[in-house]
C-alpha atoms as a PDB file:
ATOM      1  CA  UNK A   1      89.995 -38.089  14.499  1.00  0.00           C
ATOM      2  CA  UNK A   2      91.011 -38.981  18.178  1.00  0.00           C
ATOM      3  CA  UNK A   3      92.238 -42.210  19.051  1.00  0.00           C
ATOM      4  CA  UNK A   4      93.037 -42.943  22.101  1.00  0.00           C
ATOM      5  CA  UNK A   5      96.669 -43.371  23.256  1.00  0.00           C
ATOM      6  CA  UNK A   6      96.785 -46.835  24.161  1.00  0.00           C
ATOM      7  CA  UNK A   7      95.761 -47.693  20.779  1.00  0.00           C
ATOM      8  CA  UNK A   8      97.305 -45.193  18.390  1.00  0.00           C
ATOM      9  CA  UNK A   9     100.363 -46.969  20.308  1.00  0.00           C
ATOM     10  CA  UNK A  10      99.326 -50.671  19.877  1.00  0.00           C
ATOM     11  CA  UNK A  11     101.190 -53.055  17.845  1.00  0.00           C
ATOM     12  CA  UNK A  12      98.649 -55.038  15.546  1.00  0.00           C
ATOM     13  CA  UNK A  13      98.599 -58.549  17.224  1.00  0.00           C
ATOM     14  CA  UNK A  14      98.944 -61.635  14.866  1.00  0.00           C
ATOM     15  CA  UNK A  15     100.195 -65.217  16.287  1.00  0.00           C
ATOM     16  CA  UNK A  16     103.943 -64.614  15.403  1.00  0.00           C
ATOM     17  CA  UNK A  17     103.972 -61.333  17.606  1.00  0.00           C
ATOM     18  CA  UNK A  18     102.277 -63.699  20.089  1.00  0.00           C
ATOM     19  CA  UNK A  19     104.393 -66.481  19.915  1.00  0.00           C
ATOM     20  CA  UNK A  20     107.060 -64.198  20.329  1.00  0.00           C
ATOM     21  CA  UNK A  21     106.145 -62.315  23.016  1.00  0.00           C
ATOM     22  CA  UNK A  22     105.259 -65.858  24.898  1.00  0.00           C
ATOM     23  CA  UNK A  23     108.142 -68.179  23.669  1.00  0.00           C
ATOM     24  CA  UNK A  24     111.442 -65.626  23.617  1.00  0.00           C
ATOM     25  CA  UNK A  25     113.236 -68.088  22.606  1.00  0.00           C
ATOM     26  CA  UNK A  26     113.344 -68.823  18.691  1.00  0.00           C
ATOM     27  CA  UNK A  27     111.669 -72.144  17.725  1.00  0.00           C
ATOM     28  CA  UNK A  28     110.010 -72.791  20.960  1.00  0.00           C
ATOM     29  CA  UNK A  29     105.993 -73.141  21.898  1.00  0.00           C
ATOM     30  CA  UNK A  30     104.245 -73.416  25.122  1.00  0.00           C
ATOM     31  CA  UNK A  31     102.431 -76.396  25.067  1.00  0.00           C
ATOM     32  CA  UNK A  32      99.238 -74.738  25.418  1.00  0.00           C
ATOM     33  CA  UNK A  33      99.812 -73.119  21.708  1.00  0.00           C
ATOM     34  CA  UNK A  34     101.080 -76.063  20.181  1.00  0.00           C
ATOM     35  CA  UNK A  35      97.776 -78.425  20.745  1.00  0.00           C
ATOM     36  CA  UNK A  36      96.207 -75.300  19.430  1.00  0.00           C
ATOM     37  CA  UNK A  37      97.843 -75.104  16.694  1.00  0.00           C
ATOM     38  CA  UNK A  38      98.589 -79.071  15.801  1.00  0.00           C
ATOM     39  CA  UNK A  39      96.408 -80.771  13.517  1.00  0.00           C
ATOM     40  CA  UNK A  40      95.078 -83.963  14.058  1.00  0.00           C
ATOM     41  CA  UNK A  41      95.754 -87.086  12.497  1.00  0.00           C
ATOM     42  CA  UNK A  42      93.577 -88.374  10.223  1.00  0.00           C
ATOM     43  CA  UNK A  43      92.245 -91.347  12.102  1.00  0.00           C
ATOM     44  CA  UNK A  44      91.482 -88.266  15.099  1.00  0.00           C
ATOM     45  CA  UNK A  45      89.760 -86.165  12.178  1.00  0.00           C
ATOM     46  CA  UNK A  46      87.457 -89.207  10.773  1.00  0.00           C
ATOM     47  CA  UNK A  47      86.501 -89.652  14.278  1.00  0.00           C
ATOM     48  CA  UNK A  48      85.455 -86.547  15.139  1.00  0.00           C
ATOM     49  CA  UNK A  49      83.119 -87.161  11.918  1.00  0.00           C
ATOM     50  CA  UNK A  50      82.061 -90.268  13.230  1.00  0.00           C
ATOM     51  CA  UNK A  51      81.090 -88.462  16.390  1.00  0.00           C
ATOM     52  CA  UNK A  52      79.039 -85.534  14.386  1.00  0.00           C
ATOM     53  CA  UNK A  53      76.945 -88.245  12.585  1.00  0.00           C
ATOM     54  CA  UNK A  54      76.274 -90.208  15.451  1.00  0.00           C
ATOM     55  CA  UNK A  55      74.128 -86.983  16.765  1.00  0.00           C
ATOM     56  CA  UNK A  56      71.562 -88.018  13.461  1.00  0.00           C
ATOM     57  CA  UNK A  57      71.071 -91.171  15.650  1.00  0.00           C
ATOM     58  CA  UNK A  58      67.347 -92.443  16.179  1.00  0.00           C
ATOM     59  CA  UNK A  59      67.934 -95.208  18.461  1.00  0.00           C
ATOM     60  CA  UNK A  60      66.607 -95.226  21.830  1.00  0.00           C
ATOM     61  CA  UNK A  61      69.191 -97.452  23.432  1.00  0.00           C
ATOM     62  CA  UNK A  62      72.405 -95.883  22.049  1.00  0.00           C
ATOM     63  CA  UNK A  63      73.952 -93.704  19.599  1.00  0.00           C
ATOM     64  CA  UNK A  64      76.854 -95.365  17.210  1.00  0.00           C
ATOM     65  CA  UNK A  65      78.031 -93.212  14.000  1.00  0.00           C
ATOM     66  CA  UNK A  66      80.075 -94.732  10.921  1.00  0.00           C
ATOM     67  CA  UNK A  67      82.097 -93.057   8.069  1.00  0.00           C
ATOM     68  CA  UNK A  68      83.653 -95.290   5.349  1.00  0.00           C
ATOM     69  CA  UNK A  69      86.407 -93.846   4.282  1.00  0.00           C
ATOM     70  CA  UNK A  70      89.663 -94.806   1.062  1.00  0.00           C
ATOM     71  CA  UNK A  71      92.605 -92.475   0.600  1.00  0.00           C
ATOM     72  CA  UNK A  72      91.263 -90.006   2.796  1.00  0.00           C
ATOM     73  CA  UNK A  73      88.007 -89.317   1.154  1.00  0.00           C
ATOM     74  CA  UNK A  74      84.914 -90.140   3.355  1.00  0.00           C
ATOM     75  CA  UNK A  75      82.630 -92.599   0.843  1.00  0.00           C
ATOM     76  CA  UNK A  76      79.550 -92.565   3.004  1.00  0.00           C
ATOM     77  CA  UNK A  77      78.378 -91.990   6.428  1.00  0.00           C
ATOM     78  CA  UNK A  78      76.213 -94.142   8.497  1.00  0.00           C
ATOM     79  CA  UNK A  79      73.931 -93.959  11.760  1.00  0.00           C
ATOM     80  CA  UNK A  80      71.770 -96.539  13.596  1.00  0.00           C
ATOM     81  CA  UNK A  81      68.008 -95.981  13.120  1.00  0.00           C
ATOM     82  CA  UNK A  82      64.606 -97.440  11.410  1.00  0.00           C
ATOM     83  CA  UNK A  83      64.760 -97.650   7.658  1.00  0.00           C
ATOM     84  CA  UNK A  84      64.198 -94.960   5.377  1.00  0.00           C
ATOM     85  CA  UNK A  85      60.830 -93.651   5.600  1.00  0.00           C
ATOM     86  CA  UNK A  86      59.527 -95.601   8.687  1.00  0.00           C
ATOM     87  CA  UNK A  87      58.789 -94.225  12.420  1.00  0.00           C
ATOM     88  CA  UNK A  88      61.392 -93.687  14.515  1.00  0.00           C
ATOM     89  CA  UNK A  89      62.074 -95.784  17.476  1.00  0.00           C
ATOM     90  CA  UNK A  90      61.455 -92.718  19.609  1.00  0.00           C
ATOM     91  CA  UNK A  91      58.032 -93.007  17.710  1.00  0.00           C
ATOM     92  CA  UNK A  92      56.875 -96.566  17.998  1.00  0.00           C
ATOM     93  CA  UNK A  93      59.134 -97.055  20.856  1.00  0.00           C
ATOM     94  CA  UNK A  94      62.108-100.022  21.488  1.00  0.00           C
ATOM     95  CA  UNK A  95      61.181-103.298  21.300  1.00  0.00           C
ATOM     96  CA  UNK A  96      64.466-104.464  22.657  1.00  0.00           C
ATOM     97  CA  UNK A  97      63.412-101.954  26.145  1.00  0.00           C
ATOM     98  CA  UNK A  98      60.054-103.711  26.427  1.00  0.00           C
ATOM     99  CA  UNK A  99      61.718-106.839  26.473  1.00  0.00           C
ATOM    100  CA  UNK A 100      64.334-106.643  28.701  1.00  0.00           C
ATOM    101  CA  UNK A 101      66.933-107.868  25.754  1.00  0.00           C
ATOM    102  CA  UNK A 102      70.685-107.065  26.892  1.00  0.00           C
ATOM    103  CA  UNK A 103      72.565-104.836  24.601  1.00  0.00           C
ATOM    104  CA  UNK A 104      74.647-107.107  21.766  1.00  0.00           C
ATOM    105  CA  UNK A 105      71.887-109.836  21.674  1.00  0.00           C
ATOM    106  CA  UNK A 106      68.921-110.770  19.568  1.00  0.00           C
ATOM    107  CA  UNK A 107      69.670-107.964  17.130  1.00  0.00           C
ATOM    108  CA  UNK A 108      66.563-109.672  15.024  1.00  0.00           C
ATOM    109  CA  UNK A 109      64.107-107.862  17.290  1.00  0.00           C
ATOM    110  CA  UNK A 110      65.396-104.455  16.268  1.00  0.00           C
ATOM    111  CA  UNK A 111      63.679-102.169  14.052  1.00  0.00           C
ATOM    112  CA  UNK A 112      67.062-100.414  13.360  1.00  0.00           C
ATOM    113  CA  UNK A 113      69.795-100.869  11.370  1.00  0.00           C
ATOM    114  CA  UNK A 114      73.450-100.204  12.389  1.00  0.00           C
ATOM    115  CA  UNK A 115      75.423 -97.473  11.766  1.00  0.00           C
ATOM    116  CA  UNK A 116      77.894 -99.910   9.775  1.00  0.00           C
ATOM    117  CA  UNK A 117      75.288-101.216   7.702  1.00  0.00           C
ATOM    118  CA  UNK A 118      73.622 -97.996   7.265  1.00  0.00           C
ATOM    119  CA  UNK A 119      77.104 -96.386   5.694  1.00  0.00           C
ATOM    120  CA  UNK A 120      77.671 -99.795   3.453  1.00  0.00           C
ATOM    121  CA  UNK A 121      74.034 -99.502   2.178  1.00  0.00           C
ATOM    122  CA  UNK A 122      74.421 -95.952   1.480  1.00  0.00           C
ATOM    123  CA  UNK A 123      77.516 -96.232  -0.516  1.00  0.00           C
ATOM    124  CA  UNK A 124      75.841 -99.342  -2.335  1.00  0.00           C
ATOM    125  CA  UNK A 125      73.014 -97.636  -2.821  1.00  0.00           C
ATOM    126  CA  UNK A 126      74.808 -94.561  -4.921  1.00  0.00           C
ATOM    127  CA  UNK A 127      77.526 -97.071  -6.684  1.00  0.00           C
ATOM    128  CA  UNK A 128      80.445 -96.254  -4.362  1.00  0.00           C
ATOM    129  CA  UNK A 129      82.573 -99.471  -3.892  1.00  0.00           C
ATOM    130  CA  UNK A 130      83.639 -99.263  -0.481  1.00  0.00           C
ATOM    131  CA  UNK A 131      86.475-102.368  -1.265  1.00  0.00           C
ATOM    132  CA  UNK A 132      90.250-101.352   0.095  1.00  0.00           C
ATOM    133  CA  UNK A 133      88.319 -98.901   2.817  1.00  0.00           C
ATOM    134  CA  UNK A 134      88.796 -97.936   6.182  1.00  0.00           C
ATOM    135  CA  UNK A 135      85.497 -98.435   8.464  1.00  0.00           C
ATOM    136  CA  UNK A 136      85.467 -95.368  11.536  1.00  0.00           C
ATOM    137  CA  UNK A 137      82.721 -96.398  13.747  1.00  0.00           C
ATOM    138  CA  UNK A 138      82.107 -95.360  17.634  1.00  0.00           C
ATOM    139  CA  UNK A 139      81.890 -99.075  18.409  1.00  0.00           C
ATOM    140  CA  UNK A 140      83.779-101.991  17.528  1.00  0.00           C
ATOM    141  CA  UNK A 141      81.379-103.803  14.867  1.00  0.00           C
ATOM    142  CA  UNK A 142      79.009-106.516  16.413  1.00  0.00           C
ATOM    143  CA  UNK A 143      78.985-110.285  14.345  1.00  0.00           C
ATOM    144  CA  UNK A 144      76.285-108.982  11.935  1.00  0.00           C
ATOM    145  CA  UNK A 145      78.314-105.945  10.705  1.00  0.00           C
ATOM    146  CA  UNK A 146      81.210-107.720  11.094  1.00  0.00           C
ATOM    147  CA  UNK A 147      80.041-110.294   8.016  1.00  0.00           C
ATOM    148  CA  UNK A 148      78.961-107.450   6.127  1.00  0.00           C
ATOM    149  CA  UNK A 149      82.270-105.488   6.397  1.00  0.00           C
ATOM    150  CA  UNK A 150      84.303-108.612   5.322  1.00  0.00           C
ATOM    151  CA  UNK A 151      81.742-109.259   2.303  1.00  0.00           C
ATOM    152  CA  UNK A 152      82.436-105.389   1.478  1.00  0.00           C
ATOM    153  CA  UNK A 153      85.932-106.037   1.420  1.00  0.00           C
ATOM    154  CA  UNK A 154      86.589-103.106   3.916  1.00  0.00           C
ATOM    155  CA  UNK A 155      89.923-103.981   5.075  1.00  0.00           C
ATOM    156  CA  UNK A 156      90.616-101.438   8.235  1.00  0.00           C
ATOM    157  CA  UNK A 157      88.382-100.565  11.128  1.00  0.00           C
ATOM    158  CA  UNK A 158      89.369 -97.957  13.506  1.00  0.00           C
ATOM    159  CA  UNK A 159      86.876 -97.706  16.419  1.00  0.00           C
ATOM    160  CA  UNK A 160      86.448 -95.758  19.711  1.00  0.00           C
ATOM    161  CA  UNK A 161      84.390 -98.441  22.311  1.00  0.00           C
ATOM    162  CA  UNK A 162      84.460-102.166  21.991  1.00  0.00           C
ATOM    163  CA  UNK A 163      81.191-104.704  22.493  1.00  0.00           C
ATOM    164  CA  UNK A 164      82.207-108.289  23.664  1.00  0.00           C
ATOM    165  CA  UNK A 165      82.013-110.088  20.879  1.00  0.00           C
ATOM    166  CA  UNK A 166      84.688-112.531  20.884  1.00  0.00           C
ATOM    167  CA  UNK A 167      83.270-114.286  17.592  1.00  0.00           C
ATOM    168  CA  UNK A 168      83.162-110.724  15.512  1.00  0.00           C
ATOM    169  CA  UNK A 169      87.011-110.027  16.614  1.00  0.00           C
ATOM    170  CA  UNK A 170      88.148-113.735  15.502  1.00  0.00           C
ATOM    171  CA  UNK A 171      86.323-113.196  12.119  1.00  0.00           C
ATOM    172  CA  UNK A 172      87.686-109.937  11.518  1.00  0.00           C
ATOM    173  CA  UNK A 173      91.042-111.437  12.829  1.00  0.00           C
ATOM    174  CA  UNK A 174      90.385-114.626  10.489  1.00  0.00           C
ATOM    175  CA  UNK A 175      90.124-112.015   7.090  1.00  0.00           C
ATOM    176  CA  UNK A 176      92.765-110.019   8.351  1.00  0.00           C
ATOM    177  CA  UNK A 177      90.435-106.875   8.783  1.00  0.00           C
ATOM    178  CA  UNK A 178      93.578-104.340  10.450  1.00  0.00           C
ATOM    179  CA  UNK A 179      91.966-103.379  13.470  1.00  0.00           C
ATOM    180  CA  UNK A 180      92.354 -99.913  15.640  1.00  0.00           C
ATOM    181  CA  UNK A 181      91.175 -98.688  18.827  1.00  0.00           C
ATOM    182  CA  UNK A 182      92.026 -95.030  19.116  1.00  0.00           C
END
């Protein structure tokens, strides 16, 4: 059999040889390497989920993903959209559009449900108590989810964007909800 010089010669690369070869001295990474090879914490991990199930989004307006989540287990995952088993906003289209109503208000005349309400129904609906949780969600949770979560008796949230909604933060601040933006 010929093989060819250059790799009858070759060491076998594996990431010590690498590291080696790139860090000479002992203990040492480039920084490049390291964020490769770091993990990420678990509030970074459950947000990346959040931001997977967010894609199953139906709403027209904007995209929000939830995961419920208790000693590191994920309960139930949520995403805002019409009911089970009715058309799709992108269907029937957005009420809220046709009306001019500003994001955050008059959430009565939406034919969706949140993401946070979506995740609490779904672990309802499969006997999952979702009491002593930790809520991810891409948004901080408007007054309606808000009342939910606190009736849950979810007691973390850890969110990604905020809406102004100075009433949902003093309730959640009022049932001492612990509260993260990462």
């Amino acid at each position: 059999m010929n093989i060819k010089p250059e790799i009858q010669n070759s060491k076998p690369k594996t990431l010590n040889s690498e590291l080696k070869t790139q860090n000479p001295e002992p203990g040492t990474l480039n920084s490049e390497l390291r964020t490769e090879l770091e993990r990420p914490s678990w509030d970074r991990y459950f947000m990346d989920i959040v931001e997977l199930v967010l894609k199953r989004s139906t709403c027209l307006r904007r995209h929000v993903g939830a995961v419920i989540v208790k000693d590191r287990r994920m309960l139930a995952t949520g995403y805002n959209g019409a009911p089970t088993g009715l058309p799709h906003c992108a269907e029937v289209g957005c009420l809220r559009e046709q009306l001019n109503i500003p994001s955050g208000e008059r959430h009565e005349l939406c034919r969706g449900l949140h993401a946070e309400q979506n995740a609490i129904i779904q672990a309802a609906l499969h006997g999952v108590s979702v009491k002593g949780a930790t809520l991810y969600c891409t948004n901080l949770p408007c007054i309606i989810c808000t009342k939910m979560i606190i009736n849950a008796g979810i007691t973390g949230i850890v969110y990604k964007e905020g809406y102004s909604d100075k009433l949902a933060e003093d309730m959640l601040k009022e049932a001492g909800i612990k509260v993260s933006k990462i």
